[in-house]
Protein backbone atom coordinates (compact mmCIF):
# COMPACT_ATOMS: atom_id res chain seq x y z
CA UNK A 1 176.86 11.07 -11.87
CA UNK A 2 175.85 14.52 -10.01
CA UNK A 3 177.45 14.79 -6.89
CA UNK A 4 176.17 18.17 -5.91
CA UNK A 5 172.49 17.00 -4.43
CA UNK A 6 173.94 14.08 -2.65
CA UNK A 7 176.86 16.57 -0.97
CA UNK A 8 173.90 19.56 0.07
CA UNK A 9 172.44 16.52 1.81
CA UNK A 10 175.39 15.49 3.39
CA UNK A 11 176.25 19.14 4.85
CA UNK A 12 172.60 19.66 6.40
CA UNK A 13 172.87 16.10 7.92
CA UNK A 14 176.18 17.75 9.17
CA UNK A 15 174.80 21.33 10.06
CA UNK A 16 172.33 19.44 11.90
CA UNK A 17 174.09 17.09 14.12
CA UNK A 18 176.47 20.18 14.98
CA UNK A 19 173.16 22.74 15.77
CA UNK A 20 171.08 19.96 17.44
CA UNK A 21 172.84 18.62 21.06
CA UNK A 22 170.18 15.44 20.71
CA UNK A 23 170.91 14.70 17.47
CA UNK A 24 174.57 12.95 18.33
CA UNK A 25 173.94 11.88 22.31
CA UNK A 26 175.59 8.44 22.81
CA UNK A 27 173.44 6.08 24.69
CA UNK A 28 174.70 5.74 27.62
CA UNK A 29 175.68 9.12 27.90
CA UNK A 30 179.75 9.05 28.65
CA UNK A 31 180.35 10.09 32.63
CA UNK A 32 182.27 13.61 32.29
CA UNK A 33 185.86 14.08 33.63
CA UNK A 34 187.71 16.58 34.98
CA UNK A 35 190.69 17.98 34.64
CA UNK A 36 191.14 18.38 38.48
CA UNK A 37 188.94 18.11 41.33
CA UNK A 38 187.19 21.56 41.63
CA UNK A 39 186.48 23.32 45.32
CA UNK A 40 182.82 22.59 46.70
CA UNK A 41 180.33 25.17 46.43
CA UNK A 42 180.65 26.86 50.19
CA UNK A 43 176.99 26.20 51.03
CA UNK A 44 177.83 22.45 51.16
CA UNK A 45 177.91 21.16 54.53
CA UNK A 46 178.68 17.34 55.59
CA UNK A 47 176.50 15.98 58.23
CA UNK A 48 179.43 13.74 58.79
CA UNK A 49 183.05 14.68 58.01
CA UNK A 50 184.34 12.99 54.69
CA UNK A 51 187.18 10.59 54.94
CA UNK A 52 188.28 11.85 58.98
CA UNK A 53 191.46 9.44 59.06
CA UNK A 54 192.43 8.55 55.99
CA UNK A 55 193.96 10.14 52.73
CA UNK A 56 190.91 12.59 51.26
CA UNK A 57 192.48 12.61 48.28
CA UNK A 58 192.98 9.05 47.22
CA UNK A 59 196.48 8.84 47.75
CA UNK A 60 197.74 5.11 48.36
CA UNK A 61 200.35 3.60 50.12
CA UNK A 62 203.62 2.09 48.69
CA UNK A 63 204.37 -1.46 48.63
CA UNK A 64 207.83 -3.48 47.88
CA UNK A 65 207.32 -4.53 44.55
CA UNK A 66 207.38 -8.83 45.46
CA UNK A 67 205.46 -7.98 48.30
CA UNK A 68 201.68 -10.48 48.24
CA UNK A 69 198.76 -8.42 48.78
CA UNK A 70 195.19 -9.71 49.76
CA UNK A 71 192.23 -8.22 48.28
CA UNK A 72 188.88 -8.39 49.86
CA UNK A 73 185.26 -7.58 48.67
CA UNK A 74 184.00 -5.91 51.62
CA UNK A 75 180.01 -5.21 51.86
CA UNK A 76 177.88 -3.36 54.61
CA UNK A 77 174.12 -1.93 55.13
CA UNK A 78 173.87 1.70 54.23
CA UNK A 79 173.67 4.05 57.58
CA UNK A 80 174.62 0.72 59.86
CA UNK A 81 175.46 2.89 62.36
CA UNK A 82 172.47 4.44 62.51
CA UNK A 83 169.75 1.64 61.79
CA UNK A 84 171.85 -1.67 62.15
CA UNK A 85 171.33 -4.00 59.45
CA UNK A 86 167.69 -2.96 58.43
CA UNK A 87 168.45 -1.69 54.99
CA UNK A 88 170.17 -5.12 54.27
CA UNK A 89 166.92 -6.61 54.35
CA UNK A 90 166.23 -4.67 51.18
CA UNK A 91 169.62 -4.77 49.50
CA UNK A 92 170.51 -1.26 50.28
CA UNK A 93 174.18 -1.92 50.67
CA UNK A 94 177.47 0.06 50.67
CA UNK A 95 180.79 -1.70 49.00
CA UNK A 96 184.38 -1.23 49.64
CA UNK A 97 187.75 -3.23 49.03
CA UNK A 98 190.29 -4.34 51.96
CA UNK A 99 193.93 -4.81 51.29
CA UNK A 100 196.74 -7.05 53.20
CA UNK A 101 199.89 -6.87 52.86
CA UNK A 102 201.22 -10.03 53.94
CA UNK A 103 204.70 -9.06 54.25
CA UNK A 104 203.91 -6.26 56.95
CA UNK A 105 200.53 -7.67 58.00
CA UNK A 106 199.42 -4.04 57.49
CA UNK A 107 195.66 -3.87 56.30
CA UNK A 108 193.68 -0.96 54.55
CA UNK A 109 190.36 -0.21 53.89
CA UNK A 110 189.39 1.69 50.75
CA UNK A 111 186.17 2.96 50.14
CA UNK A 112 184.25 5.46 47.26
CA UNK A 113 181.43 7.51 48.54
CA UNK A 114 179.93 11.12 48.82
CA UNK A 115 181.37 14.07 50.14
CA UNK A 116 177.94 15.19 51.33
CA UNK A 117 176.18 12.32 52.45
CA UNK A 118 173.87 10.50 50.33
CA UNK A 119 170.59 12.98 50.37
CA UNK A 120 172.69 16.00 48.98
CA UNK A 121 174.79 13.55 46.08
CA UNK A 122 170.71 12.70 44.59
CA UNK A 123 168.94 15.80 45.21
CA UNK A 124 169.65 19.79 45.36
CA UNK A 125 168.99 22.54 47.46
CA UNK A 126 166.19 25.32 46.69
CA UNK A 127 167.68 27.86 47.92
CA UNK A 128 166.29 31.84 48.45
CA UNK A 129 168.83 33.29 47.76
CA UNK A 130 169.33 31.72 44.31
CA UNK A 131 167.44 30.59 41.26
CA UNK A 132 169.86 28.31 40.78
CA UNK A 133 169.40 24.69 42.54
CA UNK A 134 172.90 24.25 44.44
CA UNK A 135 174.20 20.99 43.95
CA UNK A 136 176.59 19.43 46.56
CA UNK A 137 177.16 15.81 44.75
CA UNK A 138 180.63 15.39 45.24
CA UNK A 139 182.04 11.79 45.88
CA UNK A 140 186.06 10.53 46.57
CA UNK A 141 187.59 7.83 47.14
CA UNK A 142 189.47 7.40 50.53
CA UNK A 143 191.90 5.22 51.78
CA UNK A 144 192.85 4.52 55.40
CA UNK A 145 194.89 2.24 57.46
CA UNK A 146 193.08 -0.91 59.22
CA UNK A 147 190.12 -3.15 58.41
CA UNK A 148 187.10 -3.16 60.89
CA UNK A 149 186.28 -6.72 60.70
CA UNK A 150 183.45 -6.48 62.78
CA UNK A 151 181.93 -3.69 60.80
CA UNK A 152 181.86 -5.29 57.65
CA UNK A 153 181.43 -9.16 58.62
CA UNK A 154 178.55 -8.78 61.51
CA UNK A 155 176.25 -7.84 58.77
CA UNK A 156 177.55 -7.63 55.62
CA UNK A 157 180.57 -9.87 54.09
CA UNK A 158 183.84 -9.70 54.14
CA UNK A 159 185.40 -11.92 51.89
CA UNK A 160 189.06 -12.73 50.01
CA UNK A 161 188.78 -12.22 45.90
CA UNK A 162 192.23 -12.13 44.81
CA UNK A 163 196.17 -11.79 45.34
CA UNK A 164 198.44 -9.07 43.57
CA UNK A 165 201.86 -7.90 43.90
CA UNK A 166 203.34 -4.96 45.87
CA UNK A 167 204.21 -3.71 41.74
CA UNK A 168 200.65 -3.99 40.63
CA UNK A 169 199.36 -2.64 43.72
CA UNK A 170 201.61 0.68 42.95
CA UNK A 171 200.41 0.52 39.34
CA UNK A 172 196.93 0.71 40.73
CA UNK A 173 197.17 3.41 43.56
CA UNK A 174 198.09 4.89 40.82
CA UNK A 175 195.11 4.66 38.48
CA UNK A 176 193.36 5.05 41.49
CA UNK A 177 194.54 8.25 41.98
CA UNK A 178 194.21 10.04 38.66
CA UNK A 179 190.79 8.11 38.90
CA UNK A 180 189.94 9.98 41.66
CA UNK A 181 190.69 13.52 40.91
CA UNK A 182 189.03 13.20 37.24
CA UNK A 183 185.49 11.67 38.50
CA UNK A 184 184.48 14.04 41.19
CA UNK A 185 180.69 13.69 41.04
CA UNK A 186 178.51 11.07 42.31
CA UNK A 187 175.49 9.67 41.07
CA UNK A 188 172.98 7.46 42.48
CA UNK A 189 170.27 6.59 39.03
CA UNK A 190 170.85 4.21 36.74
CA UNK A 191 168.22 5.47 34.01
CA UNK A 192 167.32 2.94 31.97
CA UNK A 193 164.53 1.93 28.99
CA UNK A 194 162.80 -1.25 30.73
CA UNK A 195 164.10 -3.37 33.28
CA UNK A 196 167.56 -5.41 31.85
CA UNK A 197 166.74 -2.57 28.44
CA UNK A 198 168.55 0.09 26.98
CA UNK A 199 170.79 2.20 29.18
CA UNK A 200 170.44 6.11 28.98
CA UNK A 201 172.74 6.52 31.98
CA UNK A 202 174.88 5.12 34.58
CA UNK A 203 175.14 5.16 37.78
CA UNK A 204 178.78 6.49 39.47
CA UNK A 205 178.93 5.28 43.08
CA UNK A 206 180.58 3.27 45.25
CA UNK A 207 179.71 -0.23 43.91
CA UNK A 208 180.52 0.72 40.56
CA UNK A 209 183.80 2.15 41.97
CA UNK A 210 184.59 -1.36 42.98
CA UNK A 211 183.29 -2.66 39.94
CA UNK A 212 185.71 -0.64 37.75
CA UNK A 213 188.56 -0.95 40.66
CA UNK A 214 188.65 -4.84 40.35
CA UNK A 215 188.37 -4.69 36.73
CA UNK A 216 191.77 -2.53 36.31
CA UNK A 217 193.38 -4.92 39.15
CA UNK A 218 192.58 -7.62 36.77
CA UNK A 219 194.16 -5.94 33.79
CA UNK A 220 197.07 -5.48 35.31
CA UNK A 221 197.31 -9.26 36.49
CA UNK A 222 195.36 -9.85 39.92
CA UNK A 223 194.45 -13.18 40.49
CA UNK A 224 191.11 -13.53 40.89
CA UNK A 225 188.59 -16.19 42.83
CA UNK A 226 186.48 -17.14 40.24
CA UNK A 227 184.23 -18.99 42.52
CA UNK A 228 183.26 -16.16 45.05
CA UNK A 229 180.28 -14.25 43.24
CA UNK A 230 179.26 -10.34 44.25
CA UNK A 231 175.93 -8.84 44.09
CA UNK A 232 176.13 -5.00 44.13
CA UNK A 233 173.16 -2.94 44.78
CA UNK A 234 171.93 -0.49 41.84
CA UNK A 235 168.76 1.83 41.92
CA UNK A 236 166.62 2.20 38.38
CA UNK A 237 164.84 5.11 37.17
CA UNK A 238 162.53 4.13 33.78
CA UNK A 239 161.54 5.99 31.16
CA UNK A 240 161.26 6.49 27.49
CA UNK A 241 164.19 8.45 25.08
CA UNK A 242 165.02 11.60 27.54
CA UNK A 243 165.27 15.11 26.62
CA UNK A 244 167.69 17.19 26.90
CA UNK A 245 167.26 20.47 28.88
CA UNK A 246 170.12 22.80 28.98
CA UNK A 247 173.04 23.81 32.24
CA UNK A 248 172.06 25.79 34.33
CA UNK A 249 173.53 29.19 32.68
CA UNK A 250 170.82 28.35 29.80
CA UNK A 251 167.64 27.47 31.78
CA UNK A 252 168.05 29.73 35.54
CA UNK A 253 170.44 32.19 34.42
CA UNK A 254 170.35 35.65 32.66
CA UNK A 255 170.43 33.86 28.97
CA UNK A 256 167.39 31.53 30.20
CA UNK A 257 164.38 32.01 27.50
CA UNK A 258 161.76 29.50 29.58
CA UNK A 259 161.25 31.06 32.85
CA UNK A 260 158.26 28.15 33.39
CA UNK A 261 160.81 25.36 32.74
CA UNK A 262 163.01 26.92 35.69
CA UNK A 263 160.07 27.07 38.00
CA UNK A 264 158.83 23.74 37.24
CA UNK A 265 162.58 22.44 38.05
CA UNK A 266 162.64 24.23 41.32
CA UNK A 267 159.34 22.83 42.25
CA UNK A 268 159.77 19.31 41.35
CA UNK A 269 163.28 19.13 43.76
CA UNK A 270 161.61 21.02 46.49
CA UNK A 271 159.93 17.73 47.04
CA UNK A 272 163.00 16.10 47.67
CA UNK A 273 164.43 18.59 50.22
CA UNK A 274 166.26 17.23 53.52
CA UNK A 275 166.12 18.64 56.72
CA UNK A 276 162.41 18.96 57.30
CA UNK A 277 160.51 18.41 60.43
CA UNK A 278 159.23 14.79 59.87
CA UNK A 279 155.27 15.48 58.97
CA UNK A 280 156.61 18.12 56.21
CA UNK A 281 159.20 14.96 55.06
CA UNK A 282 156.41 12.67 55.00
CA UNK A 283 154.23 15.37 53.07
CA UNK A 284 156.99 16.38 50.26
CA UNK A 285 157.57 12.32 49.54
CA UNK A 286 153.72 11.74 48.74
CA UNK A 287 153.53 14.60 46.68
CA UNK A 288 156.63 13.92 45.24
CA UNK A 289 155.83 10.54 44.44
CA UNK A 290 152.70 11.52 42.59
CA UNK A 291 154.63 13.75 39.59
CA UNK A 292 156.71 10.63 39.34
CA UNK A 293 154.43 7.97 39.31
CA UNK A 294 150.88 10.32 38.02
CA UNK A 295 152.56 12.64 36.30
CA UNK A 296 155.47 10.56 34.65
CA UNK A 297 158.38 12.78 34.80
CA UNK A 298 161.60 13.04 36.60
CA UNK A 299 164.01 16.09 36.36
CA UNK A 300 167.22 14.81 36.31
CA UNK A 301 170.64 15.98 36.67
CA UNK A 302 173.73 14.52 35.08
CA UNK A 303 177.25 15.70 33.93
CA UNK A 304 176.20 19.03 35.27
CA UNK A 305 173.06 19.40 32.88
CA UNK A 306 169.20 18.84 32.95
CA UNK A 307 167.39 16.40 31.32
CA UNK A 308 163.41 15.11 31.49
CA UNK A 309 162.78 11.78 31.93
CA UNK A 310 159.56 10.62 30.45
CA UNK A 311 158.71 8.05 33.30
CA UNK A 312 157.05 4.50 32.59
CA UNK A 313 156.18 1.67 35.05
CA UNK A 314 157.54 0.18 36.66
CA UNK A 315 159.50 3.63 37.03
CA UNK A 316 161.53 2.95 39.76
CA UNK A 317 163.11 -0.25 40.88
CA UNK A 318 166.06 -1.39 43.45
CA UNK A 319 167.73 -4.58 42.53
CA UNK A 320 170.76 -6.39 43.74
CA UNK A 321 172.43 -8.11 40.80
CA UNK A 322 176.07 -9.71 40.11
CA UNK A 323 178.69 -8.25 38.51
CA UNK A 324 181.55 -11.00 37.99
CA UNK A 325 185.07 -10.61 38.92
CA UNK A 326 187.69 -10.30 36.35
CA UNK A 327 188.90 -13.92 34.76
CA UNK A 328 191.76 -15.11 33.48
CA UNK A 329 193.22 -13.17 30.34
C-alpha cells in the first residue's frame, strides 16, 4: 500500500490545526490560569473598597484537625444595600458560603466577587488616551470573620448544607487559596448555542465559585444535605459558532492590520460605559440594545481575547436554575 498520499494529508491536517487558532478551540473554551495574581491596571478604581476586613488574598483560617465545622449556603439580592431586595424579584442574586466552627463557635463568611464592582468586571473603558479598551475585571475571593445573619436571611437564605472536619477544612483553605491566585478574572456571560444547548463559554463568578467550592469540599469528604436544593443565578448570551478575533496587541496595537475592526470594538463598548449622567445612560442602553438585538452581534471578551458573537433570539436570557450539592461517593 502507498503511504505517502495518506501521510501529505495527514501533515496539512496538522499544518492546519497549528496555523488556524479556530481550527482546535475546545467547546467550552477552558477558563485561563495564572501563574500568580497580576497588579491591576492603575486606572482601575473601586467604587467600593474590595474585601475592607477580611483576608484580600484568600487566605483561610486554621482549624484543629477533629474540630466539626458547619457549612452554610448563604444567598442575597445583588446591591441590597442599595435597592433592598428588588433584584430578588428577578433572580439577580449574589452567593457566598458561611463556616462554624463548633468547637470555638467562631463563624466566617466567605465570599467570590469583583475587584471593581460589577459594571467594570462585564464591560471596558474607552478611554482617550488609549486605543486600547482598559479592562478592570478582576474578581477574589475573601474571607472574613463573622456571619451577618440578618444580611443574608432577611432576604435571601441562609441555610446549613453540610459538616466537615477541622482537617478537610485545612485541605480546602488550601485549594482555596491556590484557587484564588490562579483565577483572577471574572466573568459574568455564559455564551451558549440555544437555551439548555451547546456551551461556547462559561461563566466565572461568584455562584460558580460556590459551585466549584462545594464540589472540592465534597471530594475531600463533606457531608452533604442532600435534601436542601440551590438555585444559582446565571446570565445567557446566544449565538451561533463564535469567531475568534485576536488580543489586543493584534487588533489595537502597532501589529493590528484591521483598523475598522478596532473602531467597531470601541464603538460597540462605548454603549456600555458607566458613569454617565442618567439621560446619556438611558440613551447608550437603547442604542446598545439595538446592535444586539437588530444587528445580532456581541463583542466579547474572554481569557484576555476578542471574539464575535453571532447573536440569535432569544439572545439574552437570565435564569435561576439548580446546581445539586455533592452526594455520597
Amino acid at each position: 500500500m502507498e503511504y505517502q498520499p495518506l501521510l501529505n494529508v495527514l501533515v496539512l491536517l496538522a499544518l492546519g490545526v497549528l496555523l488556524d487558532p479556530v481550527a482546535s478551540i475546545m467547546w467550552p473554551v477552558p477558563y485561563k490560569r495564572f501563574q500568580s495574581r497580576p497588579k491591576a491596571d492603575p486606572y482601575c478604581k473601586a467604587l467600593y473598597p474590595f474585601c475592607p476586613t477580611g483576608n484580600p488574598e484568600g487566605g483561610m483560617p486554621k482549624m484543629q484537625s477533629d474540630d466539626v465545622i458547619e457549612v452554610f449556603a448563604m444567598k442575597a439580592p445583588v446591591w441590597e444595600f442599595k435597592f433592598g431586595n428588588l433584584l430578588a424579584k428577578f433572580d439577580i442574586i449574589h452567593d457566598a458560603i458561611g463556616f462554624r466552627n463548633n468547637r470555638t463557635g467562631q463563624n466566617y463568611t466567605m465570599e467570590w466577587y469583583e475587584l471593581f464592582q460589577l459594571g467594570n468586571s462585564t464591560f471596558p473603558h474607552i478611554t482617550s488616551e488609549t486605543p486600547t479598551p482598559v479592562w478592570c475585571n478582576q474578581g477574589a475571593a475573601c474571607i472574613y470573620d463573622t456571619i451577618d445573619d440578618q444580611h443574608w436571611a432577611a432576604n435571601g437564605t441562609l441555610v446549613k448544607v453540610a459538616e466537615m472536619t477541622g482537617d478537610q477544612f485545612n485541605k480546602f483553605g488550601v485549594w482555596a487559596k491556590g484557587d484564588n491566585d490562579t483565577g483572577i478574572y471574572y466573568e459574568t456571560w455564559t455564551v451558549e448555542d440555544s437555551p439548555g444547548g451547546k456551551m461556547w463559554f462559561d461563566s466565572y463568578d461568584c455562584a460558580s465559585f460556590v459551585v466549584r467550592a462545594f464540589n472540592v469540599m465534597g471530594l475531600m469528604g463533606a457531608k452533604f444535605n442532600q435534601s436542601v436544593h440551590l438555585n444559582y443565578t446565571r446570565i445567557h448570551l446566544y449565538c451561533d459558532e463564535p469567531q475568534y478575533l485576536g488580543n489586543a496587541s493584534t487588533i489595537f496595537g502597532p501589529i493590528s492590520v484591521n483598523n475598522s475592526l478596532a473602531t467597531d470594538i470601541r464603538a460597540f463598548y462605548s454603549n456600555f460605559q458607566p458613569h454617565q449622567p442618567i439621560v446619556s445612560a438611558i440613551q447608550s442602553v437603547i442604542q446598545a440594545l439595538e446592535t444586539v438585538f437588530s444587528e445580532n452581534k456581541f463583542y466579547f471578551f474572554y481569557n484576555y481575547e476578542y471574539w464575535f458573537l453571532p447573536m440569535k433570539a432569544p439572545h439574552i436570557k437570565l435564569t435561576y436554575t439548580e446546581a445539586k450539592l455533592p452526594g455520597p461517593k
